[in-house]
Structure formats: structure tokens, C-alpha cells
Protein backbone atom coordinates (compact mmCIF):
# COMPACT_ATOMS: atom_id res chain seq x y z
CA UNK A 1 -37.80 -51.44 2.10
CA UNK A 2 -36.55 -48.33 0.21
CA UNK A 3 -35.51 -45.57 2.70
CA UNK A 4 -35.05 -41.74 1.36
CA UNK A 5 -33.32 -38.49 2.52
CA UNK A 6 -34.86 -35.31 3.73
CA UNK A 7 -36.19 -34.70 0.26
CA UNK A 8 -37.37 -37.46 -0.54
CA UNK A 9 -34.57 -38.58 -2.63
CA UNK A 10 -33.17 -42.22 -2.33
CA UNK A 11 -30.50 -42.42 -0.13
CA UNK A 12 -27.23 -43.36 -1.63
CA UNK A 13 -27.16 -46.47 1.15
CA UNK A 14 -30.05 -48.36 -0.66
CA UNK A 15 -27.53 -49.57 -2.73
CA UNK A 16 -25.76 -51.63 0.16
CA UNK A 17 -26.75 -55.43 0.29
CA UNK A 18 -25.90 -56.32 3.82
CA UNK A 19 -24.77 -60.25 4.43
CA UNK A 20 -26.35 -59.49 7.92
CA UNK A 21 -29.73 -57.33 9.19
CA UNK A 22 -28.80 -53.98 9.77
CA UNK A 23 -29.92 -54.11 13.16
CA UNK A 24 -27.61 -56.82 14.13
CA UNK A 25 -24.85 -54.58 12.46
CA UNK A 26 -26.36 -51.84 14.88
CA UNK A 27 -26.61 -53.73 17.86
CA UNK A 28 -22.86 -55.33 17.03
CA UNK A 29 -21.15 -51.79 16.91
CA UNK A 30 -22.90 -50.55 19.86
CA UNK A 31 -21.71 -53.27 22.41
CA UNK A 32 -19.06 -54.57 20.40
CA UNK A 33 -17.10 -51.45 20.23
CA UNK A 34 -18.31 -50.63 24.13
CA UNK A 35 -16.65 -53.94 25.67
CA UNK A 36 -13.92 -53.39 23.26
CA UNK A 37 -13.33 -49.53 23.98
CA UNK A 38 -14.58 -49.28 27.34
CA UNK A 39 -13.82 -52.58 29.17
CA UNK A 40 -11.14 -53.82 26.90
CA UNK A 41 -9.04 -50.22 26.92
CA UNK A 42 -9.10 -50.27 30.28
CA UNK A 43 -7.74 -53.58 30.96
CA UNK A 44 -4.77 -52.91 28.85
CA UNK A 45 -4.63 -49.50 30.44
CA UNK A 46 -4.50 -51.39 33.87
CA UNK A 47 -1.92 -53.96 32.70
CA UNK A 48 1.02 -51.03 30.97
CA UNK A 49 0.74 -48.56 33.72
CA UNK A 50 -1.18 -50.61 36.98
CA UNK A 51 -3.92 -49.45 39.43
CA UNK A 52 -2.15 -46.00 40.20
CA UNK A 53 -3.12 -43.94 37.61
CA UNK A 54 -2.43 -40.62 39.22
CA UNK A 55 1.56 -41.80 39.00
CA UNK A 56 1.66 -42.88 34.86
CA UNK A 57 3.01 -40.95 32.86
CA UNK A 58 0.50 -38.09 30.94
CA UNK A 59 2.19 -38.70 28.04
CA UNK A 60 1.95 -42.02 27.85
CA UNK A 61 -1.81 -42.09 29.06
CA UNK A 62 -2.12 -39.33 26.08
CA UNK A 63 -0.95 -41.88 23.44
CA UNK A 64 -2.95 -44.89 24.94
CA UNK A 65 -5.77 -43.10 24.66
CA UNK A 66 -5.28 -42.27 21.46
CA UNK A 67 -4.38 -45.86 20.11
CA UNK A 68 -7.10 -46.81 21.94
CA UNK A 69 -9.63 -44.92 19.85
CA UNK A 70 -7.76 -46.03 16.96
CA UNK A 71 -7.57 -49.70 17.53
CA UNK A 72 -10.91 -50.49 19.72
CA UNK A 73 -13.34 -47.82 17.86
CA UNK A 74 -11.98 -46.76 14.25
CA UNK A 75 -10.80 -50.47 13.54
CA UNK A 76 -13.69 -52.02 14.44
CA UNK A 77 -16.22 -50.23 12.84
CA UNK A 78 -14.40 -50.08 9.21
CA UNK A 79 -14.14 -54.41 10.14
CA UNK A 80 -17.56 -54.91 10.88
CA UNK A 81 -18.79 -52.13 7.50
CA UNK A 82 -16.42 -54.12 5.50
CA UNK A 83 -17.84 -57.91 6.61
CA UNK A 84 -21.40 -56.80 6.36
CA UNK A 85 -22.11 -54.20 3.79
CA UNK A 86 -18.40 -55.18 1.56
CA UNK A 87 -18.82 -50.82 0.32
CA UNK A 88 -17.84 -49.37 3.16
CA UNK A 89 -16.92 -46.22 1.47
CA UNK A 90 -20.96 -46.04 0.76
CA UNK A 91 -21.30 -46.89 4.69
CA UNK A 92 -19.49 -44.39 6.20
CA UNK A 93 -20.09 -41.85 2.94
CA UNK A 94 -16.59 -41.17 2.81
CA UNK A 95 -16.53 -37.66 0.34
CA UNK A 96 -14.50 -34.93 0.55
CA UNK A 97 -16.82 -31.91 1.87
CA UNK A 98 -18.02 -28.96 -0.32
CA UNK A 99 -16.20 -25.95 1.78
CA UNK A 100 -19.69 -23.94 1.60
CA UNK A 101 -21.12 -26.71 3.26
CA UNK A 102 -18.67 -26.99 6.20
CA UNK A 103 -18.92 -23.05 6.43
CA UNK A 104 -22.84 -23.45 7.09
CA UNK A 105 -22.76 -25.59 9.33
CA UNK A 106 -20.00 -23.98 10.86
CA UNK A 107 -22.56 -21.24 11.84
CA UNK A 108 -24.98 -23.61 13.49
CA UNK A 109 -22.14 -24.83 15.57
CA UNK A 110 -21.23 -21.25 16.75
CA UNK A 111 -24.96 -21.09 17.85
CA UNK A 112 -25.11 -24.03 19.40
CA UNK A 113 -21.89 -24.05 21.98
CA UNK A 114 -23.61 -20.57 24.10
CA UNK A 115 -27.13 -21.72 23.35
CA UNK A 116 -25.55 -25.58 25.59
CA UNK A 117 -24.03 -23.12 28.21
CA UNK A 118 -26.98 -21.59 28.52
CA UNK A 119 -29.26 -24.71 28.75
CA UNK A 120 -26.95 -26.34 31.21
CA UNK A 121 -26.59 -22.93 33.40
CA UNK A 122 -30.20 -23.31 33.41
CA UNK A 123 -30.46 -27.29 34.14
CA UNK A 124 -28.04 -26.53 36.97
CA UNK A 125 -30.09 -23.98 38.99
CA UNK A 126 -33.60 -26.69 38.32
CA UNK A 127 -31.48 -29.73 39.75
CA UNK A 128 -30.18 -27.54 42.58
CA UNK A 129 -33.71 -26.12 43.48
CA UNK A 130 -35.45 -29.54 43.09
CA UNK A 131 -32.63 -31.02 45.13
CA UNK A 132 -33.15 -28.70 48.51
CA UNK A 133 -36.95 -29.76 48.29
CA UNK A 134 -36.66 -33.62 47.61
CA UNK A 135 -34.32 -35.70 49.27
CA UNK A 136 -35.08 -38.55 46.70
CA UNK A 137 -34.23 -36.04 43.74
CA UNK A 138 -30.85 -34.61 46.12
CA UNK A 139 -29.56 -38.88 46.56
CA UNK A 140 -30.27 -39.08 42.28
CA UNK A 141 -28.03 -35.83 42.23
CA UNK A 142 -25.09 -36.67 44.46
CA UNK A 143 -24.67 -40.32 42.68
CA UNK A 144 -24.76 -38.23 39.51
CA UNK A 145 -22.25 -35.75 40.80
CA UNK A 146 -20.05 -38.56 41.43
CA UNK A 147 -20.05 -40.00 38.04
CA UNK A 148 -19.82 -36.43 36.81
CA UNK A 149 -16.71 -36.17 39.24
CA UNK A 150 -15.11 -39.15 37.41
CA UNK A 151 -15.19 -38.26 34.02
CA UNK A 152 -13.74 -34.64 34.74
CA UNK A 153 -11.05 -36.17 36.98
CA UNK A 154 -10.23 -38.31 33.42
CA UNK A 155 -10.41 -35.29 31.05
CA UNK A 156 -9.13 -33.26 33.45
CA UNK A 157 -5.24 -34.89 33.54
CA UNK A 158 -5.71 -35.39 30.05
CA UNK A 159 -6.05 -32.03 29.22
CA UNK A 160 -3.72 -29.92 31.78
CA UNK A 161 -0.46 -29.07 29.55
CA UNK A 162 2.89 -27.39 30.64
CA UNK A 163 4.25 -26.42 26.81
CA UNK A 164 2.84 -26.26 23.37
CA UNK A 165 3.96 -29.46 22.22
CA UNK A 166 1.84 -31.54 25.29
CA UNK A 167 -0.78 -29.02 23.64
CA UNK A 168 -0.85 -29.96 20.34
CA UNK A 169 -1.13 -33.68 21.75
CA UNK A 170 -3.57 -33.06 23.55
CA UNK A 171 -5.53 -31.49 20.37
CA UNK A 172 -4.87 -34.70 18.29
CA UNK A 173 -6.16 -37.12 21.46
CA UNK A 174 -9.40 -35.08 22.46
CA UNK A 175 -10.33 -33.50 19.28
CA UNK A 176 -8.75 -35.10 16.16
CA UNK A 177 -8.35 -38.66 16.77
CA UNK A 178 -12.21 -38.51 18.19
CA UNK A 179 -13.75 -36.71 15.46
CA UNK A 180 -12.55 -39.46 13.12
CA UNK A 181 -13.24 -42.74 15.10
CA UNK A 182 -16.39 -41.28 16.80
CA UNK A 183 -17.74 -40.45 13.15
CA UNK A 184 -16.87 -43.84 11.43
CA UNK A 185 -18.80 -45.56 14.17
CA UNK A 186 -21.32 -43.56 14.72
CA UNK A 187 -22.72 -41.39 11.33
CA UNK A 188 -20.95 -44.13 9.71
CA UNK A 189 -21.81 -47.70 10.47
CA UNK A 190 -24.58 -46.94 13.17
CA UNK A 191 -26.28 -44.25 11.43
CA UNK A 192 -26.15 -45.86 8.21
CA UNK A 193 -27.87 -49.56 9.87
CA UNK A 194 -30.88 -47.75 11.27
CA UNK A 195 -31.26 -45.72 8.10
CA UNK A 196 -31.58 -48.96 6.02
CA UNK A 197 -34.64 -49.99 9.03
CA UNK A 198 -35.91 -46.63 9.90
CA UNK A 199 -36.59 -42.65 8.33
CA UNK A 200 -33.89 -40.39 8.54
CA UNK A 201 -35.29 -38.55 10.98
CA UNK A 202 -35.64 -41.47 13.83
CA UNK A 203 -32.35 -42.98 12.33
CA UNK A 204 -30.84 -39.44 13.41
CA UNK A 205 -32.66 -39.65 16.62
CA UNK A 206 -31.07 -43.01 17.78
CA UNK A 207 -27.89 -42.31 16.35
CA UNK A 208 -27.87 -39.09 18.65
CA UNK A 209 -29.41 -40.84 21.73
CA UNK A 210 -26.50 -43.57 21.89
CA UNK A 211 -24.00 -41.00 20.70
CA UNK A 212 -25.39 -38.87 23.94
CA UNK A 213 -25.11 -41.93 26.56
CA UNK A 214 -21.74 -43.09 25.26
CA UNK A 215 -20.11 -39.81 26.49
CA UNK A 216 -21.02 -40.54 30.41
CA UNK A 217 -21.85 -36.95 30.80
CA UNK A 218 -24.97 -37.11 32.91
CA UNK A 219 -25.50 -33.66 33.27
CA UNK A 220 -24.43 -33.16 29.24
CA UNK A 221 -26.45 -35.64 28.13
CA UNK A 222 -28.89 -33.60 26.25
CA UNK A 223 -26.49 -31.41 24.59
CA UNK A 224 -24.55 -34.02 23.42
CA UNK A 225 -27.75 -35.59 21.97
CA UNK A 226 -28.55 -32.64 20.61
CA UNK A 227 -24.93 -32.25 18.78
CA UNK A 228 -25.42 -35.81 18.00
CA UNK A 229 -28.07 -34.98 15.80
CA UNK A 230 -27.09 -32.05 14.32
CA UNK A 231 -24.07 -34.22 13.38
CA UNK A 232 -26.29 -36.84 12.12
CA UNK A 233 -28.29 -34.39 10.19
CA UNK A 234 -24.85 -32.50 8.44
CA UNK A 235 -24.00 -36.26 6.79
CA UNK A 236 -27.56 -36.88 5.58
CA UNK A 237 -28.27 -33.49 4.33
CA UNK A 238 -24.91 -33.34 2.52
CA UNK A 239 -23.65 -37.09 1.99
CA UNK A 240 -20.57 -36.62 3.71
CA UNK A 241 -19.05 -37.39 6.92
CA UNK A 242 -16.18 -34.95 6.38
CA UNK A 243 -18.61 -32.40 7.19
CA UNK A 244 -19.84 -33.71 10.51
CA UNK A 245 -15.59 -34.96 11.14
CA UNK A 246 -15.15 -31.13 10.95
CA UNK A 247 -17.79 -30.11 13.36
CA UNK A 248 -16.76 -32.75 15.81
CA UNK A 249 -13.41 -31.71 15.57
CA UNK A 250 -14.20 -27.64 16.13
CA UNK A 251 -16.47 -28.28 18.87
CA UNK A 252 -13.82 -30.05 20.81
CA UNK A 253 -11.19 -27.94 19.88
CA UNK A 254 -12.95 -24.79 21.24
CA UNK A 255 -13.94 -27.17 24.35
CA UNK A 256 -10.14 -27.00 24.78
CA UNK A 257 -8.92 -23.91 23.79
CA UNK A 258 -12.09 -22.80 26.43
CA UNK A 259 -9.81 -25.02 28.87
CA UNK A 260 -6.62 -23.95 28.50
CA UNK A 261 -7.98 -20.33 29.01
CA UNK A 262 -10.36 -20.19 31.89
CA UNK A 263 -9.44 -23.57 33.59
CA UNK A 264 -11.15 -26.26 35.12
CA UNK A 265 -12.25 -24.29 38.00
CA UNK A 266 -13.77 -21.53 35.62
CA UNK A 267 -15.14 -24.07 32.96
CA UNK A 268 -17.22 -25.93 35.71
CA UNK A 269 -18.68 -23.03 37.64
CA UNK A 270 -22.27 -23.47 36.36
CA UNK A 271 -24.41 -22.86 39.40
CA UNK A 272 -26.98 -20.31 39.43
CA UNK A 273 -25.85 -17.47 42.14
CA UNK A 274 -28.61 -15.16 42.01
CA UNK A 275 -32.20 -14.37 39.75
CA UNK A 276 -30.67 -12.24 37.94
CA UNK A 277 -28.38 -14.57 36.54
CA UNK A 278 -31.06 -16.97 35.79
CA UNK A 279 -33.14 -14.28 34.16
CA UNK A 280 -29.71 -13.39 31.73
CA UNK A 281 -29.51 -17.34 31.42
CA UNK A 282 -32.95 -17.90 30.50
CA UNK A 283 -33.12 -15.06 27.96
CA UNK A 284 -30.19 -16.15 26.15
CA UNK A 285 -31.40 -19.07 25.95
CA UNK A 286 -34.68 -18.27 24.54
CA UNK A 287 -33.01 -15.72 21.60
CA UNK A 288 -30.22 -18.54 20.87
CA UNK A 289 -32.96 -20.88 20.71
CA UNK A 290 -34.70 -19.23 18.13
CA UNK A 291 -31.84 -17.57 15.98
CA UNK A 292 -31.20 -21.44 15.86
CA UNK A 293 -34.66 -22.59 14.94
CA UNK A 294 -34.44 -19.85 12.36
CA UNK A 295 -30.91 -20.79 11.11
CA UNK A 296 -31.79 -24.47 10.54
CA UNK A 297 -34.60 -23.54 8.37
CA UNK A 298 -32.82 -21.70 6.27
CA UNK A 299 -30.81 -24.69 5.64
CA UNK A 300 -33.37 -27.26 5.04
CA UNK A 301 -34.83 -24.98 2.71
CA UNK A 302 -31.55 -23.93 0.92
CA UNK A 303 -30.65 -28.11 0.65
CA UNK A 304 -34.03 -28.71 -0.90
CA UNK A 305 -33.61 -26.01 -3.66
CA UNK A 306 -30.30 -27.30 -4.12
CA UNK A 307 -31.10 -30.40 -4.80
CA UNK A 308 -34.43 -29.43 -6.93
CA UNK A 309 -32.17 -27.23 -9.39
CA UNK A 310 -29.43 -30.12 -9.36
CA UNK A 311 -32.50 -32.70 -10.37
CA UNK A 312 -33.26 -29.79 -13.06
CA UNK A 313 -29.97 -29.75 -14.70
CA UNK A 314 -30.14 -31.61 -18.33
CA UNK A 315 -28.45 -35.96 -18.05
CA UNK A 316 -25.29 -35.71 -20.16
């Protein structure tokens, strides 16, 4: 079955002929790369620096992390695009970005990161209210504060930096060396299986959802979903995953640079204190909402006239 873009227009992964269904390639990259990254990593992890994490060396756990992404995500992916589509350049639509398009979406980015703090300021104060009322809802909320506990305990030693050299590590583990594994895998091979079963749209959708649960964030989940589409949508809309590399790189970069000024302590603090700050919350959430609603129409509509006057131009 022929699958097409936004527009319309055939997608340029119709011309893949897959030795496997694209499903299975789906469902392979998925849990393959999840026992690899997840269960694997952390066996080696376990093995070079023992149970005692709190004593290894940040350094060290910096670069493992890092090879990890490298060796258990990036590797596997560009393996199992190679063994079942052979073009994995057309898999992972590896282009070099048009800098107008990175600047546009750019701008959507710059909306989103308030319009998430907002949302989550928001989701906050409606867990903590529904919590006092239901004790049900409050035992759901202090298992998920646990597992939220977790994965900022991880980040958290990750990210804490005495000189500008740890910083610039840190940069390349939580923001480079992500953007570039996380995209292969996910607008790459992922993204590019369900397109060859499904529309673009619900192709973007699943790619998000997994994208979203992947990260362990429970209380982030629907940001990241969010930003998982959006992400999907940049490499669809433009046929390159430089674009959506870049975007995944800035919105982890300012997630850090956010860090290194404010802290942990100042980052986290996203419990409503009063009705006034839930009435500032809620209002900013409601204009970013719509500047954003506003912003990605523009771009639909600019990409479809784009690609009507291309289709316009006289074959040579």
C-alpha cells in the first residue's frame, strides 16, 4: 500500500523494499534496543563500576553513558535499517537541513518549552488537589513520585559540573550524543516502519507515544509526546532528520543551561502555592497554546505552497 506525506505527495520511503514487515522492524527496534539500552547498559554499568553508584567516578559514568547510547541505540538501529530496508540513508532520511527550515522550527520550539512549564505547573496543582481528596489517586501519586525521584537522582549526578570542561561533557552526553541516537531510532527506523503501515499522521502519533514512555518521565510524559511529535512532524514535513537532530539537541541544551543556572532545587519547584499562581499558569497557558496553534498553521500552509510552486517549476 502506497503511503503519502502531508500533501499528499508520495513519501520518499515507498521506495524501500523491506526483506521483513515493517512492523516486525517496529516491534524489533522498540524492545530490541530497550533490553539492549536499558537492561543490557546497565549490566555492564553494574559490572565496570559495581552496585555503589554514588562512589564511581562522574566522569566515567559520563562516558558510559555516552558509549552506551552509541553502541546499544545508534548501532542498532543503523544494523537493523541496513538488514531490512538495505537504503538506510532513505530510512533515516539522512539530508543536510535547509537553514530556513531549522530557523522555523526553531520558533515552535521557543513556544513550546514555557507553553510545557506551564502545562506541567498546571498538571502539578490537579494531581496535588485530586491527591488530598482520593487516597487511591494520592498511593498512584507517591509510587509515581518515586519513579520520578529515580530518574532525577540519575540526571541529577549526571548533570552537576565543577568546571567548563565537565560542562561541555556533559553537553555532548545529555544533548548531543542523544539527539543523534534518539533520532536514528526513533524518526528514523521507527517512524519510517509505521509510515510504510500507517498515515503520517498516526505514524507520528506512535512514534511520539513510545518516544514519550521511553523517557520514564511520568509526570513529563505528555510533553515529551508532544515534542515527540513535533519532532516527528519537522522530518516528514521537510525530509530530513537533521532538522528534528537540531531541535532535539536545543531543547536539551536549554534543559541544561536552565540547570546549571537555577539548579535542581529551582528547576523542580513546580507546585502550585497560591490561585493566583494558577490563574498566571493557566493564562499562559491558554495564549502559548494558541500563538502555537497559530504558528503551526502557518507552517503547514507555508510547506504546502512550497511544495505546490516546487511541483510548478518546468522538468529539466
Amino acid at each position: 500500500m502506497q503511503r503519502q506525506n502531508f500533501f499528499g505527495k508520495l513519501s520518499p520511503v515507498q521506495s524501500l523494499n523491506p526483506v521483513i514487515s515493517p512492523g516486525v522492524v517496529a516491534f524489533m527496534a522498540l524492545v530490541g534496543v530497550f533490553i539492549l539500552y536499558q537492561v543490557g547498559g546497565s549490566v555492564i554499568t553494574l559490572i565496570i563500576f559495581g552496585f555503589d553508584l554514588e562512589k564511581a567516578n562522574v566522569q566515567a559514568l559520563r562516558i558510559m553513558t555516552m558509549a552506551g547510547q552509541v553502541l546499544f541505540i545508534l548501532l542498532p538501529a543503523l544494523l537493523l535499517a541496513k538488514y531490512a530496508y538495505e537504503d538506510v540513508t532513505t530510512v533515516i532520511r539522512a539530508s543536510i537541513p535547509e537553514l530556513k527550515d531549522v530557523a522555523l522550527f526553531s520558533i515552535g520550539l521557543i513556544i513550546l518549552i514555557p507553553l510545557f512549564q506551564s502545562y506541567l505547573y498546571l498538571q502539578n496543582y490537579l494531581i496535588e488537589s485530586l491527591a488530598s481528596q482520593s487516597e487511591f489517586i494520592n498511593s498512584i501519586k507517591t509510587m509515581l513520585d518515586q519513579l520520578d525521584k529515580l530518574v532525577e537522582s540519575a540526571y541529577g549526578d549526571l548533570l552537576r559540573v565543577d568546571n567548563i570542561f565537565e560542562g561541555i561533557l556533559v553537553i555532548l552526553v545529555i544533548a548531543l550524543t542523544p539527539a543523534i541516537c534518539e533520532e536514528v531510532l526513533f524518526r528514523g527506523v521507527i517512524q519510517t516502519s509505521f509510515m510504510l503501515r500507517t498515515r503520517p499522521y498516526m505514524a507520528a502519533f506512535y512514534t511520539a507515544l513510545f518516544f514519550g514512555l521511553y523517557h520514564f518521565n511520568p509526570y513529563g510524559l505528555i510533553p515529551l509526546v508532544i515534542l515527540g511529535f513535533y519532532l516527528s512532524y519537522s522530518v516528514i514535513i521537510t525530509d530530513s532528520i537533521g532538522v528534528s537532530m537540531i531541535l532535539h539537541f536545543l531543547n536539551n541544551f536549554v534543559s541544561i543551561i536552565l540547570f546549571f543556572i537555577f539548579g535542581d532545587e529551582e528547576m523542580l519547584q513546580t507546585g502550585a502555592t497560591d490561585n493566583t499562581n494558577i490563574s498566571q499558569h493557566l493564562l499562559e497557558f491558554i495564549i502559548l497554546g494558541l500563538i502555537f496553534t497559530i504558528f503551526i498553521t502557518f507552517i503547514h500552509r507555508y510547506y504546502k505552497k512550497r511544495l505546490e510552486a516546487k511541483n510548478d517549476l518546468p522538468q529539466v
